[in-house]
C-alpha atoms as a PDB file:
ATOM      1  CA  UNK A   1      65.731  82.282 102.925  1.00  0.00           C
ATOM      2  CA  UNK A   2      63.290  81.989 105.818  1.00  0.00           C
ATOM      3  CA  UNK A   3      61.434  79.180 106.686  1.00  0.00           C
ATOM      4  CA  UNK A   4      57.730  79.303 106.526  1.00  0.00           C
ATOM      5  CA  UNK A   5      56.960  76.769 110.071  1.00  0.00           C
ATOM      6  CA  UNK A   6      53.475  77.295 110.496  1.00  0.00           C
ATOM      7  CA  UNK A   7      50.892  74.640 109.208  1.00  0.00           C
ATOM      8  CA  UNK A   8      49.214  75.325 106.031  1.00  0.00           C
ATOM      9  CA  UNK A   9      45.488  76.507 106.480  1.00  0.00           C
ATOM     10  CA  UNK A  10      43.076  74.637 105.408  1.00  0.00           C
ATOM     11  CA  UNK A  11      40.995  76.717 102.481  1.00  0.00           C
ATOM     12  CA  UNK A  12      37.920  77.221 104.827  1.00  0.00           C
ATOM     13  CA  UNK A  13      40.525  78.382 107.566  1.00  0.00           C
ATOM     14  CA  UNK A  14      42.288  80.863 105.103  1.00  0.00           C
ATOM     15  CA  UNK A  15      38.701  82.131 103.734  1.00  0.00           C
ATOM     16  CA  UNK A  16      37.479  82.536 106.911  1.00  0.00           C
ATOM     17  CA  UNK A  17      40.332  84.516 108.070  1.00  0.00           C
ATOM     18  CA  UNK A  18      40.467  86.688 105.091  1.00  0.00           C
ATOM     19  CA  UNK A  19      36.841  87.350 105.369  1.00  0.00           C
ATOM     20  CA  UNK A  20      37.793  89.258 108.425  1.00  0.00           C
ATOM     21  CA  UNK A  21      40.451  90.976 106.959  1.00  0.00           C
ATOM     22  CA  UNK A  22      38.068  92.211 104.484  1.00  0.00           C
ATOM     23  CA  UNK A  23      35.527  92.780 107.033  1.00  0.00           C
ATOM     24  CA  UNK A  24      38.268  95.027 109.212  1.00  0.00           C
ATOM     25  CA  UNK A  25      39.688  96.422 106.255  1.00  0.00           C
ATOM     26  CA  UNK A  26      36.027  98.124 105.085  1.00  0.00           C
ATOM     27  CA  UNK A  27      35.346  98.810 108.652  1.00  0.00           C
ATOM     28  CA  UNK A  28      38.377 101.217 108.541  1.00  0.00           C
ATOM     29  CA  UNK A  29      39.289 102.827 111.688  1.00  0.00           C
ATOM     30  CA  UNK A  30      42.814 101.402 111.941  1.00  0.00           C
ATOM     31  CA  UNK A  31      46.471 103.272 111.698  1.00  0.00           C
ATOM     32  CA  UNK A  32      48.271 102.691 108.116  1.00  0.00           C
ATOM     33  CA  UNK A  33      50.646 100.512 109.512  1.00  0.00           C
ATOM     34  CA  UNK A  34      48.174  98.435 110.454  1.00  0.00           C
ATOM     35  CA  UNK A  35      45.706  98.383 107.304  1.00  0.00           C
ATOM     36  CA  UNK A  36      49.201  97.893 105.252  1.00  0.00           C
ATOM     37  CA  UNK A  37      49.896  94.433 107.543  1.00  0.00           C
ATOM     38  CA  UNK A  38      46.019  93.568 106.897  1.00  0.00           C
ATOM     39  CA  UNK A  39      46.483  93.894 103.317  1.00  0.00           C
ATOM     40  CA  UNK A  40      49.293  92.266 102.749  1.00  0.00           C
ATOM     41  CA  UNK A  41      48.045  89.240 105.232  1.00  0.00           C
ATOM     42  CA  UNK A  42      45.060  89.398 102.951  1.00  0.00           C
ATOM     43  CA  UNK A  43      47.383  88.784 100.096  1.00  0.00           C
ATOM     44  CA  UNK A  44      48.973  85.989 101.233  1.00  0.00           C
ATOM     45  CA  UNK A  45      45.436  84.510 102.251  1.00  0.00           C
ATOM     46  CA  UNK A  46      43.969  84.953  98.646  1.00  0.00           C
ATOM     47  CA  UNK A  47      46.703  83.246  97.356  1.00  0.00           C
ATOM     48  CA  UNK A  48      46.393  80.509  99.378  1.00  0.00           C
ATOM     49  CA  UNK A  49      43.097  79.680  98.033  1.00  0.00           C
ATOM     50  CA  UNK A  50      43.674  80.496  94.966  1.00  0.00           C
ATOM     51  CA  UNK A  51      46.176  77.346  95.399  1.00  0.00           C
ATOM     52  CA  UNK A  52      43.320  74.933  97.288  1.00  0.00           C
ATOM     53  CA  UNK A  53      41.538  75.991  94.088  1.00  0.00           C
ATOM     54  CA  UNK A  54      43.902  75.294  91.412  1.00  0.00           C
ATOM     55  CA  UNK A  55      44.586  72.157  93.135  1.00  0.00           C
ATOM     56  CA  UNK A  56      41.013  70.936  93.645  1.00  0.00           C
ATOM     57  CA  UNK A  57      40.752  71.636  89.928  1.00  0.00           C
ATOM     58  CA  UNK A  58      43.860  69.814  88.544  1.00  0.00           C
ATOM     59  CA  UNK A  59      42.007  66.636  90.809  1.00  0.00           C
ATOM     60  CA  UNK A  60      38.479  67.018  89.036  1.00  0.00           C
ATOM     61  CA  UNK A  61      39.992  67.165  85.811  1.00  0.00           C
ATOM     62  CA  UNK A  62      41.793  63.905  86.498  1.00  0.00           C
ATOM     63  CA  UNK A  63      38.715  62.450  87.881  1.00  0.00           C
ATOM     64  CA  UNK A  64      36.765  63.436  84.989  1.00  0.00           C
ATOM     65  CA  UNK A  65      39.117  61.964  82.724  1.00  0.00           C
ATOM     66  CA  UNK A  66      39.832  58.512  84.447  1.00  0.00           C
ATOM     67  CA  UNK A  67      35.874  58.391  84.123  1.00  0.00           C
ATOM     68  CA  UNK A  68      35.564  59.456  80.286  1.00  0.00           C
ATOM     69  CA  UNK A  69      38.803  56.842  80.100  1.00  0.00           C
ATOM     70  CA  UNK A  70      36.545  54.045  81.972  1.00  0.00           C
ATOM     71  CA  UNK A  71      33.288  54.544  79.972  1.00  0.00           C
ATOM     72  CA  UNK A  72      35.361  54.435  76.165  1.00  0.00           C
ATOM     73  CA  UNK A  73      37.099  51.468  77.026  1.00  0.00           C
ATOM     74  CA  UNK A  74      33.940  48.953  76.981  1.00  0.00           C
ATOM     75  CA  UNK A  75      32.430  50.678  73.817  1.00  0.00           C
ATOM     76  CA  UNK A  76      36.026  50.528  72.455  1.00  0.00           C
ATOM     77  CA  UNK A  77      36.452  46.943  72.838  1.00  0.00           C
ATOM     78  CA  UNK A  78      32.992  46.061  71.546  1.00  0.00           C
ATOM     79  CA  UNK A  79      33.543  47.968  68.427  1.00  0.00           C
ATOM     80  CA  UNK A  80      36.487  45.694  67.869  1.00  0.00           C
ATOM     81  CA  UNK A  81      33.904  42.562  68.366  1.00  0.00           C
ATOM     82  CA  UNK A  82      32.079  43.014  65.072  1.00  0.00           C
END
């Protein structure tokens, strides 16, 4: 198993850079080898965001629910007042 030491991009760093993958890719002009290694980097990027993504969702789904949690607790408790 390898180790993976480079820092984790940021998800603006890993769209940017697959943006220019994309942009090279379309622009064509390169050997293969090379549009094979693009690709594949290109992979890698997309599922890198696709991570951020997931992630950012799983915390506005938590946020949204500690919030719906926060604003039933007060009308819960005054229904038990009556």
């Amino acid at each position: 198993m390898t180790e993976n030491t480079e820092p984790e991009l940021s998800y603006e760093e890993a769209r940017a850079e697959l943006r220019e993958i994309v942009q090279a890719l379309e622009s064509g002009g390169q050997p293969l080898e090379e549009s094979l290694a693009l690709w594949q980097r290109g992979e890698e990027l997309a599922g890198l965001c696709q991570r951020w993504l997931d992630g950012a969702r799983v915390r506005l789904d938590a946020a949204i629910a500690a919030t719906d949690a926060a604003d039933e607790a007060p009308a819960a408790a005054n229904r038990g007042k009556r």
